[in-house]
N, C-alpha and C. Protein backbone atom coordinates (compact mmCIF):
# COMPACT_ATOMS: atom_id res chain seq x y z
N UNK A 1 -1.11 13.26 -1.76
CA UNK A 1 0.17 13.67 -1.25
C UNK A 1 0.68 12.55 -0.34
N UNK A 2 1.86 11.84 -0.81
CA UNK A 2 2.48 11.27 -0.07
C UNK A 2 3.72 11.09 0.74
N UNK A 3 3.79 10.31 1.98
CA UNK A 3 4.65 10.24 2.43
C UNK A 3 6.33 9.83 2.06
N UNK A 4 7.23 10.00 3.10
CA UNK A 4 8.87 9.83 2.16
C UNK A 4 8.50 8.44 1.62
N UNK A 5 7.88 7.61 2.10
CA UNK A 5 7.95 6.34 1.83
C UNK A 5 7.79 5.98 0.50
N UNK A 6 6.73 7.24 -0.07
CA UNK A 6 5.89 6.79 -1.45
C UNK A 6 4.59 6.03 -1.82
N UNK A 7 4.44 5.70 -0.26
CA UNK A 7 3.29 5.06 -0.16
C UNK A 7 2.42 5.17 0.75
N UNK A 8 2.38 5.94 1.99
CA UNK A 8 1.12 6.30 2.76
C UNK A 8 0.87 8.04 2.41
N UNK A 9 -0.09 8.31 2.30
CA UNK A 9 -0.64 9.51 2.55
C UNK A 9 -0.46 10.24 4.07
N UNK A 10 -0.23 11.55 3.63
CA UNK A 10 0.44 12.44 4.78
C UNK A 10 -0.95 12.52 5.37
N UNK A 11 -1.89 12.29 5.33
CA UNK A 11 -3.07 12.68 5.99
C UNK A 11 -4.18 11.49 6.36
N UNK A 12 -3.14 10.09 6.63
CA UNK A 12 -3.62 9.17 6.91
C UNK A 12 -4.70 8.88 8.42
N UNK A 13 -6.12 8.82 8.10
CA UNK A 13 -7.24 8.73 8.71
C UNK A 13 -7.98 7.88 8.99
N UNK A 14 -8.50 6.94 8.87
CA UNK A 14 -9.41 6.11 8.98
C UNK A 14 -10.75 6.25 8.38
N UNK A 15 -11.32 5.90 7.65
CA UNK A 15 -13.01 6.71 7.46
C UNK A 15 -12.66 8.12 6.67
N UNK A 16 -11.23 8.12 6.06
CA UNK A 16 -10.68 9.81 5.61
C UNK A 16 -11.14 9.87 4.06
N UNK A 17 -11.30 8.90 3.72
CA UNK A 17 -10.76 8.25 2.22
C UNK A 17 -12.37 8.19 1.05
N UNK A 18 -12.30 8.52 0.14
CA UNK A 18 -13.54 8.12 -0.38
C UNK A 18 -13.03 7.15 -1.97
N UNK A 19 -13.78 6.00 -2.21
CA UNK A 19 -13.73 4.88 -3.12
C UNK A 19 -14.86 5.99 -4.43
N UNK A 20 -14.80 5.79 -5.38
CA UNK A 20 -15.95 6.27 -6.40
C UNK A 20 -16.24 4.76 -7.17
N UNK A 21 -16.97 4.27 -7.20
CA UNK A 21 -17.22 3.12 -8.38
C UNK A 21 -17.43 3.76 -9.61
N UNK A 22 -16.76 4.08 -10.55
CA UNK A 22 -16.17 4.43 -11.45
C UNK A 22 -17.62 3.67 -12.95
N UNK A 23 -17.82 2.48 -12.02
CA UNK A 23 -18.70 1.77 -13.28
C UNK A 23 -20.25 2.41 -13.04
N UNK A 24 -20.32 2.57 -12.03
CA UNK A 24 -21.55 3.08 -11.62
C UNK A 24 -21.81 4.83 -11.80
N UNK A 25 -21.02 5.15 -11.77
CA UNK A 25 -21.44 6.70 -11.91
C UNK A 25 -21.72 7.07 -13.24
N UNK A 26 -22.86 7.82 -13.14
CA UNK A 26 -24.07 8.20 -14.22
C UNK A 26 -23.53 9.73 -15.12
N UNK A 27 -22.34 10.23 -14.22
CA UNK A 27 -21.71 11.65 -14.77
C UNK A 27 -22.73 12.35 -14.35
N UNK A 28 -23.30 12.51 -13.20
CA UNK A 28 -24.27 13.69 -12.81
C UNK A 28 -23.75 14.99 -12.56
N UNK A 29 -22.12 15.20 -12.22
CA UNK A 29 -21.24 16.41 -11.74
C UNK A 29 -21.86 17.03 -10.60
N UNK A 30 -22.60 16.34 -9.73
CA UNK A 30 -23.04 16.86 -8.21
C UNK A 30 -21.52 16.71 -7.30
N UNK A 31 -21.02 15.50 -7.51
CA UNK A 31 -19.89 15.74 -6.42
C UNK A 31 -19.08 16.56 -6.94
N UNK A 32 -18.93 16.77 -8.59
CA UNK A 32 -17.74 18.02 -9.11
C UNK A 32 -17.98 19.94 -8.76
N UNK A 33 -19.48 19.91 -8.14
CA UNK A 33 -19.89 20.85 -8.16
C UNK A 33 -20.26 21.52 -6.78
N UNK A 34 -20.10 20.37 -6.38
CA UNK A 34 -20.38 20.80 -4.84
C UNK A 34 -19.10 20.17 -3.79
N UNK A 35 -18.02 19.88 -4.41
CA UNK A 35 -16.91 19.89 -3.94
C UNK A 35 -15.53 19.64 -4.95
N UNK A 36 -15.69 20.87 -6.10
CA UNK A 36 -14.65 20.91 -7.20
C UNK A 36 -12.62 21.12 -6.58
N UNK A 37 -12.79 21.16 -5.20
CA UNK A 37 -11.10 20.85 -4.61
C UNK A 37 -11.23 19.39 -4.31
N UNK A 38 -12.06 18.79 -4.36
CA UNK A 38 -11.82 17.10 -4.12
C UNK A 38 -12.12 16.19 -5.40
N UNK A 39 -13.04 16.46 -6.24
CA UNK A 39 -13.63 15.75 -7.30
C UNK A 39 -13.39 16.22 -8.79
N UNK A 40 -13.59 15.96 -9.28
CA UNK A 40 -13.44 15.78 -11.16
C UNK A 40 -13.88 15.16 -11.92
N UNK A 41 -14.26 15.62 -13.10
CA UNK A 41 -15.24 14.93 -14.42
C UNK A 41 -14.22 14.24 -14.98
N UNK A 42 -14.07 12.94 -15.66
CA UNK A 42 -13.00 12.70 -16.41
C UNK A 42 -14.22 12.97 -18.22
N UNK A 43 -12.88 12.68 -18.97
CA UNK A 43 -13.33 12.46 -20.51
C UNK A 43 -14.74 11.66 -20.44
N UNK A 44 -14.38 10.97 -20.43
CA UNK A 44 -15.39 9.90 -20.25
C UNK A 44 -16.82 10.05 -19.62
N UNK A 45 -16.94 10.99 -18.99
CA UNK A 45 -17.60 11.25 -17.95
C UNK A 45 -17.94 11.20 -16.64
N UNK A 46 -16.92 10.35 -16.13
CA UNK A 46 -17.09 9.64 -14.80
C UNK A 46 -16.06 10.62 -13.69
N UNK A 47 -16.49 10.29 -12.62
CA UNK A 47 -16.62 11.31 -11.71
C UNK A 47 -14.98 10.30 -10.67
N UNK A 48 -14.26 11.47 -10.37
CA UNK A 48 -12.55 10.84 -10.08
C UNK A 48 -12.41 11.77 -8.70
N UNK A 49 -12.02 10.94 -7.55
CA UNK A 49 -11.56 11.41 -6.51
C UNK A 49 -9.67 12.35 -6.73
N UNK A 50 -9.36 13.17 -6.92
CA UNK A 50 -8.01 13.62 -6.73
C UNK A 50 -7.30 14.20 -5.77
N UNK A 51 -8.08 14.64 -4.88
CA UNK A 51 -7.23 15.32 -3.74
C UNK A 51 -8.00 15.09 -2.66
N UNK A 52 -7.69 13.73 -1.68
CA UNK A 52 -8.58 13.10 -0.50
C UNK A 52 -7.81 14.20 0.84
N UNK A 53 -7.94 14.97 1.16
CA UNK A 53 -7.22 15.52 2.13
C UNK A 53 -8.19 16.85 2.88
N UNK A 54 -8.63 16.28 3.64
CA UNK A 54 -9.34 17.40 5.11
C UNK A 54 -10.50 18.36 4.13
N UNK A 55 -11.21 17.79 3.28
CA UNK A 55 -12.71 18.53 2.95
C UNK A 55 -13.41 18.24 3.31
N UNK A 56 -13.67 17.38 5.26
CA UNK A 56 -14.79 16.72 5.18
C UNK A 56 -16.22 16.99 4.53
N UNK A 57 -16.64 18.66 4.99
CA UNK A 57 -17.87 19.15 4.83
C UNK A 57 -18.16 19.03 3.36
N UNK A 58 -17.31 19.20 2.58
CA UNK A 58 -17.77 19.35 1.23
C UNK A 58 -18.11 18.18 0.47
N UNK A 59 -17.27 17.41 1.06
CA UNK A 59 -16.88 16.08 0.40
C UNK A 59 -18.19 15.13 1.21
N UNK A 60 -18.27 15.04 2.67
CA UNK A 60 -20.06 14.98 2.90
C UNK A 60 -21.09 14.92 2.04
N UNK A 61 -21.32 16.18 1.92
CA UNK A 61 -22.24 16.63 0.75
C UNK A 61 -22.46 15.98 -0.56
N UNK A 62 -21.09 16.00 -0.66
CA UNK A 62 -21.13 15.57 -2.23
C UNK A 62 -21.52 13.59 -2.57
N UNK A 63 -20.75 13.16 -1.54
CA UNK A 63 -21.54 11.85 -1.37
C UNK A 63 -22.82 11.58 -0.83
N UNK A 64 -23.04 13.00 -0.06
CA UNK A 64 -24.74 12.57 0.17
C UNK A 64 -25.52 12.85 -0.93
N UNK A 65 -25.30 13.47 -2.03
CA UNK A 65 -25.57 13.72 -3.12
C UNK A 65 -25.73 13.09 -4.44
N UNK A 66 -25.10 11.96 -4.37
CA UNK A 66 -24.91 11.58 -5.41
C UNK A 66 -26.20 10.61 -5.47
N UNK A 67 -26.96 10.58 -7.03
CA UNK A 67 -28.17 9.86 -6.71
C UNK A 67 -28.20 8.29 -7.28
N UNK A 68 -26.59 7.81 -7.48
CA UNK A 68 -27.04 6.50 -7.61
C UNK A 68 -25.73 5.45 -6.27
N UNK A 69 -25.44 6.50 -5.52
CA UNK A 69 -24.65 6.15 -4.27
C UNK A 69 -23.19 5.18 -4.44
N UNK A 70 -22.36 6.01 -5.63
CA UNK A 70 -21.34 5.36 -6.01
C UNK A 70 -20.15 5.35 -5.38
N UNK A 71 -20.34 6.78 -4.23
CA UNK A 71 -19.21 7.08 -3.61
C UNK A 71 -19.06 6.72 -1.84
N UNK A 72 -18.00 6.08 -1.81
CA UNK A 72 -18.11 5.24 -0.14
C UNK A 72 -16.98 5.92 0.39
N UNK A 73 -17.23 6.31 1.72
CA UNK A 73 -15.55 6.14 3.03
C UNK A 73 -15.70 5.10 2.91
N UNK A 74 -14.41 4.93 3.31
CA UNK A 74 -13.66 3.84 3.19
C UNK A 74 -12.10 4.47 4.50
N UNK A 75 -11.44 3.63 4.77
CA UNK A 75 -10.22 3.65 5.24
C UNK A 75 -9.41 3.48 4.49
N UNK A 76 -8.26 4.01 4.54
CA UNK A 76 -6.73 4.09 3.55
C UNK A 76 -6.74 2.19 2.96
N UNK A 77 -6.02 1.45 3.92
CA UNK A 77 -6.48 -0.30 3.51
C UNK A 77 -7.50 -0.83 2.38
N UNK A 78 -8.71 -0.06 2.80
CA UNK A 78 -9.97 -0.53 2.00
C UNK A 78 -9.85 0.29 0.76
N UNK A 79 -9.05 1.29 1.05
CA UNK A 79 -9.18 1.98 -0.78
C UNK A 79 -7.92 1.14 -1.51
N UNK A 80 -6.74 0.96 -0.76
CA UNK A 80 -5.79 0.37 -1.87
C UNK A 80 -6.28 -1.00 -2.44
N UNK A 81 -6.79 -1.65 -1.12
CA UNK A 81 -7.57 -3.15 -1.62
C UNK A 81 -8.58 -3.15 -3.46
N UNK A 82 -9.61 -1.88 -3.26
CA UNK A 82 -10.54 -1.79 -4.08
C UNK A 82 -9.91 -1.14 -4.82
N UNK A 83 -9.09 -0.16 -4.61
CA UNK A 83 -8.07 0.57 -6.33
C UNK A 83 -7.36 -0.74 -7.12
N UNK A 84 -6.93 -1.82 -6.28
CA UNK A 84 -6.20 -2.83 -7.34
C UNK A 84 -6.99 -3.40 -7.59
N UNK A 85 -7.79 -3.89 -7.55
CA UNK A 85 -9.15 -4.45 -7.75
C UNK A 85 -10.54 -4.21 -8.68
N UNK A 86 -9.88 -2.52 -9.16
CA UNK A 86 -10.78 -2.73 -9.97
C UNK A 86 -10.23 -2.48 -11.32
């Protein structure tokens, strides 16, 4: 969800944000399952951040969970950097 601008998030945080390495994830569905309002399976199998906004607890979990450690906080900056980037 973004701002009028079109480009910051209304819920801009620091440390708010989570990156998934997309190449690295094994499709285990631990973060889809233990926090299905923040995460998602794609086709493919790989595991997609969609709604970064105030789950800390769940969203915790779900990166402490994951067993090949694909998913990072990050700050708003560090995710647009690594979204064009990959």
């Amino acid at each position: 969800e973004l701002a009028n601008d079109g480009k910051t998030p209304l819920w801009l945080r620091d440390g708010d944000f989570v990156f998934i390495d997309e190449e690295s994830c094994i499709g285990c569905q631990q973060c889809a399952n233990l926090s299905p309002d923040s995460f998602l399976m794609l086709e493919d199998g790989r595991a997609r951040t969609f709604h970064q906004r105030r789950c800390a607890g769940d969203v915790a979990l779900a990166i402490e969970a994951c067993p090949v450690s694909c998913m990072h906080r990050v700050s708003f900056p560090e995710l647009k950097e690594m979204e064009e980037h990959r």
